[in-house]
Protein backbone atom coordinates (compact mmCIF):
# COMPACT_ATOMS: atom_id res chain seq x y z
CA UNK A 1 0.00 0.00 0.00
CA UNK A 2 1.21 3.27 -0.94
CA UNK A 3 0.41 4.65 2.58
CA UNK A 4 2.73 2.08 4.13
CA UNK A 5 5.63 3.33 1.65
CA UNK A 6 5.12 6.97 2.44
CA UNK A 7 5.37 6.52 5.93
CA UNK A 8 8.11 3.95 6.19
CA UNK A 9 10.16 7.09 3.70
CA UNK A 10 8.97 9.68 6.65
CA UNK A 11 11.54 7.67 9.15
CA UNK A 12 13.67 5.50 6.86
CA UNK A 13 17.64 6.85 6.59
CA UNK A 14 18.10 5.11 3.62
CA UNK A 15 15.74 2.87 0.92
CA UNK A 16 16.24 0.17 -1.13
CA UNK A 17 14.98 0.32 -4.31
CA UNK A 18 14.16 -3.03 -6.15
CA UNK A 19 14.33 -2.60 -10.22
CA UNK A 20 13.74 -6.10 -12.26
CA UNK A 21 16.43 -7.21 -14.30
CA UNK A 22 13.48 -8.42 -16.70
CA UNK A 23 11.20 -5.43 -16.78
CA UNK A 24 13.82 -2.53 -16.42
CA UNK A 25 12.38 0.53 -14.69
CA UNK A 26 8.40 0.63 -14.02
CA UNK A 27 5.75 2.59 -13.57
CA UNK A 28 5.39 1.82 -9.78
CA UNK A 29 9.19 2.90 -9.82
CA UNK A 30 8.60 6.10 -11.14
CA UNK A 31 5.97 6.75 -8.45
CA UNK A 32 8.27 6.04 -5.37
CA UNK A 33 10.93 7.83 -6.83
CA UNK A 34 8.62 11.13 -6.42
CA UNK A 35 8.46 10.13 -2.88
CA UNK A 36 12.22 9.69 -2.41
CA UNK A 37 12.39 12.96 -4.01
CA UNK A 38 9.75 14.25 -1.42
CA UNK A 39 11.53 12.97 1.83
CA UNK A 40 15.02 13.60 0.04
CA UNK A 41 16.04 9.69 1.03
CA UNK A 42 19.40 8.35 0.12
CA UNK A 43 18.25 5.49 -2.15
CA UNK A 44 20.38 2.38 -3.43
CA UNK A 45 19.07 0.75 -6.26
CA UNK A 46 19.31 -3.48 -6.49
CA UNK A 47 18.44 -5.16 -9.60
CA UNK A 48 17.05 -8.53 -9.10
CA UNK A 49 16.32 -11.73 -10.83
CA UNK A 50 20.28 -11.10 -12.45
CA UNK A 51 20.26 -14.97 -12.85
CA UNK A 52 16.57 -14.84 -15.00
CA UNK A 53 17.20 -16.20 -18.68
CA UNK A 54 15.29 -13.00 -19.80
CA UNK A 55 17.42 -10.79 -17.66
CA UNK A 56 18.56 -7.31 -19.68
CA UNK A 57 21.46 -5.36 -16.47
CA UNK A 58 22.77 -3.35 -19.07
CA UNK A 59 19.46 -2.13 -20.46
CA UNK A 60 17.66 -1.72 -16.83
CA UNK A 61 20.76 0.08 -16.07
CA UNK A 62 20.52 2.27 -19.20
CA UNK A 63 16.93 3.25 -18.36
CA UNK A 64 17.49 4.25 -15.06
CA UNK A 65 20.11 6.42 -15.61
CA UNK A 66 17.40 8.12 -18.54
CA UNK A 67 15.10 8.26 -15.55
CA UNK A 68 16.89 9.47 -12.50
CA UNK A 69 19.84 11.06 -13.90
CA UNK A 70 23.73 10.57 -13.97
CA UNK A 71 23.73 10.32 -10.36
CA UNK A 72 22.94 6.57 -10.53
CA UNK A 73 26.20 4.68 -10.70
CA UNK A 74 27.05 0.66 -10.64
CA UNK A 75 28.60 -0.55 -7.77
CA UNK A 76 28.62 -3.79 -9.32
CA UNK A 77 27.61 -5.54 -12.48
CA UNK A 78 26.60 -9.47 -13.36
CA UNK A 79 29.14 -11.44 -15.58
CA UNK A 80 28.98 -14.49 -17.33
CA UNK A 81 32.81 -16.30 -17.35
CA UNK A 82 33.81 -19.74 -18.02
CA UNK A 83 29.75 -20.41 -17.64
CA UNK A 84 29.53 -19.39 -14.11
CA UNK A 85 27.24 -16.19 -13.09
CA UNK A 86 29.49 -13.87 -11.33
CA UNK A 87 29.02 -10.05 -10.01
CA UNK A 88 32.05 -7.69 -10.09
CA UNK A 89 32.25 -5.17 -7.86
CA UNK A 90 33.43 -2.35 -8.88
CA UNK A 91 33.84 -0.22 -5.31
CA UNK A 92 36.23 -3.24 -4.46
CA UNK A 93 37.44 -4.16 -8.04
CA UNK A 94 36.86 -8.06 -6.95
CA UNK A 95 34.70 -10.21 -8.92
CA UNK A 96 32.40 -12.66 -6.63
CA UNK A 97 31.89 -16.18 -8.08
CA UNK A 98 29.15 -17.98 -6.95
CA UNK A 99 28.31 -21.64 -6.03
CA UNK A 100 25.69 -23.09 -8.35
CA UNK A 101 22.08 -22.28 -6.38
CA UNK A 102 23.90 -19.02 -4.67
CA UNK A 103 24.67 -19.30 -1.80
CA UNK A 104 28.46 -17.47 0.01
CA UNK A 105 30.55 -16.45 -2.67
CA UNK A 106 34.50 -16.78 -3.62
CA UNK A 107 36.71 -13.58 -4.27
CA UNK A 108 38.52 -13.68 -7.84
CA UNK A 109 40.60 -11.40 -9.96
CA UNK A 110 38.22 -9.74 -12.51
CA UNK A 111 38.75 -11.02 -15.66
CA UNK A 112 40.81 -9.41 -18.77
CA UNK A 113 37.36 -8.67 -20.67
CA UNK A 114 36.06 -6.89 -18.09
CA UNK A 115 38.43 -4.71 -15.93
CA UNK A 116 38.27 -2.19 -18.30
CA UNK A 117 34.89 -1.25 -17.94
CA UNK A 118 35.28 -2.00 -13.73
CA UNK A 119 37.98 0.49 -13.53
CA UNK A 120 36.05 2.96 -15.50
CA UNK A 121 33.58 2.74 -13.14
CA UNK A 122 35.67 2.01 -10.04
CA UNK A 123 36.64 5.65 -11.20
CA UNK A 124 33.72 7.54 -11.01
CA UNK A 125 32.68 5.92 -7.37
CA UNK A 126 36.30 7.50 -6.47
CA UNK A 127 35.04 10.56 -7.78
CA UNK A 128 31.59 11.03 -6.36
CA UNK A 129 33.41 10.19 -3.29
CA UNK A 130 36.00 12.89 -3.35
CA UNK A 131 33.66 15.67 -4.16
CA UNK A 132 32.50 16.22 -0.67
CA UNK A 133 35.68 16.54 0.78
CA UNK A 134 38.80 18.96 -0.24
CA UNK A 135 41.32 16.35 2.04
CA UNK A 136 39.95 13.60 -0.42
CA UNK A 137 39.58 15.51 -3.56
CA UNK A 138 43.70 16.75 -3.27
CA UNK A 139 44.58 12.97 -2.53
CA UNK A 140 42.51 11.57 -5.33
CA UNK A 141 44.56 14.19 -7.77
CA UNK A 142 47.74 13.55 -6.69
CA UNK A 143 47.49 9.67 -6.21
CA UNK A 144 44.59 9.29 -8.66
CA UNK A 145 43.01 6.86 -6.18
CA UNK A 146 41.86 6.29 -2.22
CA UNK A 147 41.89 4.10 0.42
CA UNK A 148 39.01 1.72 1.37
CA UNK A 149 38.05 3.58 4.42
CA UNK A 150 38.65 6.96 2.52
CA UNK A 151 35.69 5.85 0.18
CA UNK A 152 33.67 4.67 2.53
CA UNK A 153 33.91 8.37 4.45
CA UNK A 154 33.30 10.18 1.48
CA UNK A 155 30.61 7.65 -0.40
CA UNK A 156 28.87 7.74 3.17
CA UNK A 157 28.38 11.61 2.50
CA UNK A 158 27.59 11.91 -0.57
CA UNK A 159 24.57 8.88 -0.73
CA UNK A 160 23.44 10.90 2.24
CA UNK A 161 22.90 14.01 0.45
CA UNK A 162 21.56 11.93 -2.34
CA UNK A 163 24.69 12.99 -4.69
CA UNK A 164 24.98 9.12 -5.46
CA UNK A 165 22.08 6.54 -6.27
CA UNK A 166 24.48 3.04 -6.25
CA UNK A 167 23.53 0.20 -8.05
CA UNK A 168 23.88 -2.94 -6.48
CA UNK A 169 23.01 -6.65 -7.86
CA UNK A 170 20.93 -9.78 -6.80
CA UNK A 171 19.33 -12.50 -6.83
CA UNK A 172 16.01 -12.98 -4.03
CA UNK A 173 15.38 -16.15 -5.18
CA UNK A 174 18.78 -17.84 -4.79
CA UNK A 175 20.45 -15.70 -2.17
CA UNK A 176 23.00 -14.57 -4.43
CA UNK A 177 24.41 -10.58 -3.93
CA UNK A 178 22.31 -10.19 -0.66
CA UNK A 179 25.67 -10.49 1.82
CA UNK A 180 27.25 -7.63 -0.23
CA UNK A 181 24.15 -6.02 0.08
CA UNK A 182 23.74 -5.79 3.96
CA UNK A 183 27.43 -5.58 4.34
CA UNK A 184 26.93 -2.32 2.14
CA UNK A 185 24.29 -1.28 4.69
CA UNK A 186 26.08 -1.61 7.41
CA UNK A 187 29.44 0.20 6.48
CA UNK A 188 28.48 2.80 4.03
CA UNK A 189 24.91 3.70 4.07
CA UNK A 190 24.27 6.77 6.17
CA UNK A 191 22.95 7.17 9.74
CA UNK A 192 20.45 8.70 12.00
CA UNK A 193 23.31 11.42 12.36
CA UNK A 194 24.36 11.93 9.02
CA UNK A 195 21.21 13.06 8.26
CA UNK A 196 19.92 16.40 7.76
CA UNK A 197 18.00 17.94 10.88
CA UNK A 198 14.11 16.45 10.81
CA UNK A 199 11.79 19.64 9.30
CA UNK A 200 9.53 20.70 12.35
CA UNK A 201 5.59 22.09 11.49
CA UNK A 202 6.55 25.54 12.35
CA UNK A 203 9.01 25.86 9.88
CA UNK A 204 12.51 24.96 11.96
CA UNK A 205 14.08 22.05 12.03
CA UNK A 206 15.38 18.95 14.91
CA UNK A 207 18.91 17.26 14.90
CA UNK A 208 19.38 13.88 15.89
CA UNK A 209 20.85 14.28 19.28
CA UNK A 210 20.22 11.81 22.01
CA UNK A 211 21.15 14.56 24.66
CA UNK A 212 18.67 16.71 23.75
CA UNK A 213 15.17 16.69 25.03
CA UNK A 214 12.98 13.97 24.02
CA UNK A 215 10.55 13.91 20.91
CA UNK A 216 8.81 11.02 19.81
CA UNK A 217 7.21 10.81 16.56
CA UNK A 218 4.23 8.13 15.98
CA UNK A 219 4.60 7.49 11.71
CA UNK A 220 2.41 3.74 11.38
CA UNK A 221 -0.54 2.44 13.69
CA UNK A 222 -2.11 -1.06 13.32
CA UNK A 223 -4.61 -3.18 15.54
CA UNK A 224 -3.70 -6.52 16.17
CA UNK A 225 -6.17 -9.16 17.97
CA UNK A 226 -5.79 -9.51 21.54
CA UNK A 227 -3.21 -6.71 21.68
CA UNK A 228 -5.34 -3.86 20.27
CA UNK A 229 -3.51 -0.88 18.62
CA UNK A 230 0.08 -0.81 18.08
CA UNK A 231 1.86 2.25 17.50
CA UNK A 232 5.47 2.33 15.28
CA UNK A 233 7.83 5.66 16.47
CA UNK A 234 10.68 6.92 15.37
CA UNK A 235 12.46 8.69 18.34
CA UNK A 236 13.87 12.33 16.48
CA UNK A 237 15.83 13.34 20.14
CA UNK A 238 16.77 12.34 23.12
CA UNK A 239 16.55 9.13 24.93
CA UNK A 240 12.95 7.30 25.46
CA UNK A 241 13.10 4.81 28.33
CA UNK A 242 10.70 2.18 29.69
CA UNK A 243 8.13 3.90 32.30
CA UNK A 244 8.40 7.39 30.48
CA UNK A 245 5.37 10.12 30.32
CA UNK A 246 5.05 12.03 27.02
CA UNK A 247 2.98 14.48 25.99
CA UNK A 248 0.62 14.62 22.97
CA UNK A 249 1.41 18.09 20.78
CA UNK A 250 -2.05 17.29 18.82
CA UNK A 251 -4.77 16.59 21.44
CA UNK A 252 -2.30 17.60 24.85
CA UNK A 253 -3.00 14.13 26.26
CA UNK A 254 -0.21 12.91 28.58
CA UNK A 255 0.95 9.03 27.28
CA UNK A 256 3.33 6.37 29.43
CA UNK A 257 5.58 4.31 27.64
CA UNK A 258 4.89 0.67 29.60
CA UNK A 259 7.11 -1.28 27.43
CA UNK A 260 8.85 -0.53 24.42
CA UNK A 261 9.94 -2.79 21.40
CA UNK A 262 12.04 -3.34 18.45
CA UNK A 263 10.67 -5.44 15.33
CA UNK A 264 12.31 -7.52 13.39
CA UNK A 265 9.42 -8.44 10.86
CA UNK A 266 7.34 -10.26 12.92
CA UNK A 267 9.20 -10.84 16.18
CA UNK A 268 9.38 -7.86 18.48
CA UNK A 269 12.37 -7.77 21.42
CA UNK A 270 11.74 -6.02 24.25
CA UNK A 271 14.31 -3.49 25.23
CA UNK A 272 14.56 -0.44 27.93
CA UNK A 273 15.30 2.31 26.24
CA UNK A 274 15.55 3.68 22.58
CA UNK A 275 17.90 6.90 21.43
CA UNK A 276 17.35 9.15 18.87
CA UNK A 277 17.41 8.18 15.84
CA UNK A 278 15.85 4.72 16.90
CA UNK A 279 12.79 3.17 15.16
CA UNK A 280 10.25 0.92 18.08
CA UNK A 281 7.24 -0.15 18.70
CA UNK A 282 4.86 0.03 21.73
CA UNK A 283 0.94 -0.70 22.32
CA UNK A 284 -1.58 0.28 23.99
CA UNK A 285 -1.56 4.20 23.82
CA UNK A 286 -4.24 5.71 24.98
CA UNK A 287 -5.15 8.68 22.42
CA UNK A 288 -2.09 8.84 19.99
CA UNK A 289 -2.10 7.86 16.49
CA UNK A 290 -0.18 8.24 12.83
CA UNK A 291 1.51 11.86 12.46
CA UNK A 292 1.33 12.56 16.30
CA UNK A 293 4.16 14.01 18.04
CA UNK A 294 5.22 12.91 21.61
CA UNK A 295 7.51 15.27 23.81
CA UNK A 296 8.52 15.29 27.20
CA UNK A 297 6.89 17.69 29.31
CA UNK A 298 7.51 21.09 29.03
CA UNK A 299 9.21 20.51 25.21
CA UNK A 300 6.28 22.48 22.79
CA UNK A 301 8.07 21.16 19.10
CA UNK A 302 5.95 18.76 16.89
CA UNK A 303 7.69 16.84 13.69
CA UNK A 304 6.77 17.85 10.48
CA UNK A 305 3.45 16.01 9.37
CA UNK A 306 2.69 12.76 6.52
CA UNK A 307 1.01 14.06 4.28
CA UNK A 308 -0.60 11.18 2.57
CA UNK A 309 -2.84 11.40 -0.93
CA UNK A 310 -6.08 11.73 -1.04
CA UNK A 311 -7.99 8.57 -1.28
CA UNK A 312 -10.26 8.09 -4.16
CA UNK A 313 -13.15 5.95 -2.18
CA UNK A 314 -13.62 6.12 1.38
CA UNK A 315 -16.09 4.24 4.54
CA UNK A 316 -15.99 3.36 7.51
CA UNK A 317 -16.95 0.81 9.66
CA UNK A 318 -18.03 1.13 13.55
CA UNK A 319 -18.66 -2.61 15.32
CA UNK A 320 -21.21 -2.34 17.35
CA UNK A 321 -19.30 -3.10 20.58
CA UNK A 322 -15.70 -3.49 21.26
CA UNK A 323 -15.65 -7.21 21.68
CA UNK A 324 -15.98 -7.14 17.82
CA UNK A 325 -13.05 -4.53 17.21
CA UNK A 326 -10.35 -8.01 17.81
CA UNK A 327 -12.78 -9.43 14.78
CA UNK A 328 -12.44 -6.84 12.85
CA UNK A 329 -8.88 -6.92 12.73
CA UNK A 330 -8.34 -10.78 12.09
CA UNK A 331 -7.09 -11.20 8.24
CA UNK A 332 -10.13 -12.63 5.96
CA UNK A 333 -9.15 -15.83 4.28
């Protein structure tokens, strides 16, 4: 649903953008890229399905560089050599060869036929990297290249300020690419921190500080049987710890934190406290919903709201007592 999307963008720090090596770039593509655009969310595009018979890299690459400009640049591309499907990376310059069914890969050199077009490549990232920092940029002219960490530093800042759209490859379906993927994530991809201060309603704006003041910010609610509404947060400051009393900036209602969650799909951990910059879950608020803002007493800021589109067709449905609302929610079949 494109309400889920829209929200998830409000809090995400970065998105993952699936493109299918079969279809190239879509309509439903197009759409979320207006939202990225929106939000202003550093975006990595993966192409999927690389091992598909049918599979085009070069031409779904092509299109969305037409699309969303010369900011979108391969990390990595799919090779066929000796009859083996392999992705070279070109942020590494390694080629990963992959057991038949996916699965963890082996590091090899890149091949003859393709290091030219890696290095090109490997060239640009090196680039895009250095333009964010004068340090980098005077090293990158006078060695013409830069260390690992160097690129990580200086890609890290540029996909935050959406100067870079990389462009990753995969396979869902037989786990190939995904461990480069998350490893990607986890070194390079930007944080809570690196990201430009949150836009407030009245106009300012809210860094991510976890010694500031605290400010919670409610962005998905959902009723689950036998549990009853459960609200997803994002916490934009501060530090939010089990047993704390917020107050609502839309209807002034006070709210206490009981317990507080993180979810990982469907499993939820229980934890004490969340910082800012945090994503959790509770239940059971009392009078807070989607696009409400949370603060600790005497705090008067409220986080910029969703603004969702308008729907085309709309009802609604009252049961006639609340014993029915657990119904209501169950999942028809």
């Amino acid at each position: 649903m494109v309400g889920d999307i829209i929200s998830s963008l409000k809090v995400a720090d970065t998105a993952l953008m699936l493109l299918n090596a079969k279809a190239g770039v879509e309509v439903g593509t197009e759409i979320l890229w207006e939202y990225l655009t929106t939000f202003r969310t550093p975006s990595v595009f993966i192409v999927n399905q690389i091992d598909h018979e049918k599979a085009d890299f070069d031409n779904t690459l092509e299109q969305a560089i037409q699309r969303f400009g010369p900011k979108v640049l391969p990390f990595q591309f799919p090779l066929v050599y000796e009859d083996t499907l392999n992705i070279v990376d070109t942020l590494r310059m390694v080629m990963y060869e992959f057991p038949e069914g996916g699965g963890r890969p082996s590091k090899r050199p890149i091949p003859d036929s393709a290091i030219e077009r890696a290095q090109n490549w490997h060239n640009a990232l090196v680039e895009a990297a250095a333009e964010n920092d004068e340090i980098l940029m005077e090293k990158f002219f006078a060695e013409g290249s830069l260390t690992e960490e160097e690129l990580a530093e200086g890609l890290t800042l540029a996909l935050a300020h959406q100067q870079i759209f990389p462009v990753f490859c995969a396979s869902g379906l037989n786990n190939i690419g995904s461990g480069r993927i998350m490893g990607f994530i986890n070194d390079i991809c930007p944080s809570p921190a690196d990201r430009p201060p949150a836009p407030l309603e009245n106009g300012g704006t809210l860094p991510c500080d976890s010694k500031d003041k605290t400010t919670v910010f409610i962005y998905k609610t959902i009723s689950e049987p036998q549990v009853g509404n459960v609200s997803y947060f994002k916490v934009y400051s501060g530090t939010l710890s089990t047993g704390d009393d917020l107050m609502n900036m839309s209807n002034q209602t006070g709210e206490r934190f009981n317990h507080i969650y993180i979810s990982n799909g469907k499993t939820r951990e229980q934890v004490e406290k969340l910082e800012a910059g945090d994503i959790g879950v509770t239940v059971k608020l009392k009078d807070s919903h989607t696009n409400d803002t949370l603060n600790v007493k005497g705090v008067l800021r409220e986080i910029e709201h969703i603004h969702f589109p308008e729907p085309r067709y709309r009802t609604a449905v009252n049961p006639p007592n609340n014993n029915d609302i657990e119904k209501l929610a169950k999942p028809c079949i």
